[in-house]
Protein backbone atom coordinates (compact mmCIF):
# COMPACT_ATOMS: atom_id res chain seq x y z
CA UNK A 1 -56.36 135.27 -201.16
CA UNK A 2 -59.48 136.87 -200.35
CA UNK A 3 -61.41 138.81 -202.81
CA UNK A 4 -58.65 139.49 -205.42
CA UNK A 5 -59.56 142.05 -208.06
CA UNK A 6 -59.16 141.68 -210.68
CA UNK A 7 -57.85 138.29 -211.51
CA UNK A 8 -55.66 136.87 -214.05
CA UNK A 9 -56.16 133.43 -215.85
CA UNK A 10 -52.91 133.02 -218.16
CA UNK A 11 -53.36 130.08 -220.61
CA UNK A 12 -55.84 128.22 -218.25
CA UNK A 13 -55.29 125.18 -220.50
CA UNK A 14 -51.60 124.59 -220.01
CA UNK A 15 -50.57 121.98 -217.65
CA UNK A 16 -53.89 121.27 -216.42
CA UNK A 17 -55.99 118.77 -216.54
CA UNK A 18 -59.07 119.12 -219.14
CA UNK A 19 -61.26 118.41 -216.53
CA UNK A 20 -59.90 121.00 -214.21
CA UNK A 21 -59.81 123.23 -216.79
CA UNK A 22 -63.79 122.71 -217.89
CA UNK A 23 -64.71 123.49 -214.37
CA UNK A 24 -62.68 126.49 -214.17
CA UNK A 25 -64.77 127.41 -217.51
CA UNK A 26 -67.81 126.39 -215.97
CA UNK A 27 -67.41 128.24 -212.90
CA UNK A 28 -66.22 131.60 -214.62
CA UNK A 29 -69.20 133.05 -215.50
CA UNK A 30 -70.54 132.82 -212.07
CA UNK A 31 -67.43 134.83 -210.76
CA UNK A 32 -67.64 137.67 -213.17
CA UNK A 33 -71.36 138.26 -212.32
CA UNK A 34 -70.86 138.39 -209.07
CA UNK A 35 -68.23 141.64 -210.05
CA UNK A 36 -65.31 140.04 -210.04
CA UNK A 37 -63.10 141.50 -212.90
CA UNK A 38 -60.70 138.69 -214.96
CA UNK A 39 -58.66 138.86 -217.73
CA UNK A 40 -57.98 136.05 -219.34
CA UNK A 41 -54.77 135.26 -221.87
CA UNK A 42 -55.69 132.51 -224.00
CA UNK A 43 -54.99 130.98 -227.30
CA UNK A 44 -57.90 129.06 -227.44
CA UNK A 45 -60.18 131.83 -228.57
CA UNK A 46 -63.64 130.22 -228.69
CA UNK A 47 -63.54 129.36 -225.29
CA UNK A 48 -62.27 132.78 -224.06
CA UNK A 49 -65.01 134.43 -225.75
CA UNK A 50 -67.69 131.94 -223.72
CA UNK A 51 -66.81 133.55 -220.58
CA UNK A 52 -66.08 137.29 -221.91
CA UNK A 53 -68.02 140.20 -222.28
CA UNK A 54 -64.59 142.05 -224.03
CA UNK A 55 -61.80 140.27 -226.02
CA UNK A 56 -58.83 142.23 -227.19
CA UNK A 57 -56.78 140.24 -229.62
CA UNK A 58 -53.17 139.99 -230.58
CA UNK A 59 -52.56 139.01 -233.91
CA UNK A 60 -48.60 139.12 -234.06
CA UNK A 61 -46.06 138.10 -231.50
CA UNK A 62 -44.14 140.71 -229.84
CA UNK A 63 -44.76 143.25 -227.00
CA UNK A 64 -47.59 144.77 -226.28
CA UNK A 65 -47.92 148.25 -224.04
């Protein structure tokens, strides 16, 4: 897939490896500066804000519109 905008990263931790998962980490900041657009769904809240500029947060299960 060439240039996809934006990009979503949902739970980047599950099922991956943690080293595959620090190098998608790593390598996120360089992809957003470049003007790629992500969002990212993630429990692990420190690490989402290390690679965000915005972080909207759900406190409560349930649907969100």
């Amino acid at each position: 897939m060439a240039n996809p905008d934006p990009i979503l990263f949902d739970e980047i931790r599950r099922g991956l490896a943690p080293i595959i998962v620090g190098a998608i980490y790593r390598d996120l900041p360089g992809i957003i500066g470049e003007g790629m657009n992500a969002v990212i769904v993630e429990q692990d809240i420190p690490m989402a804000l290390s690679v965000s500029a915005r972080v909207h947060n759900l406190q409560e299960a349930g649907s969100c519109a």
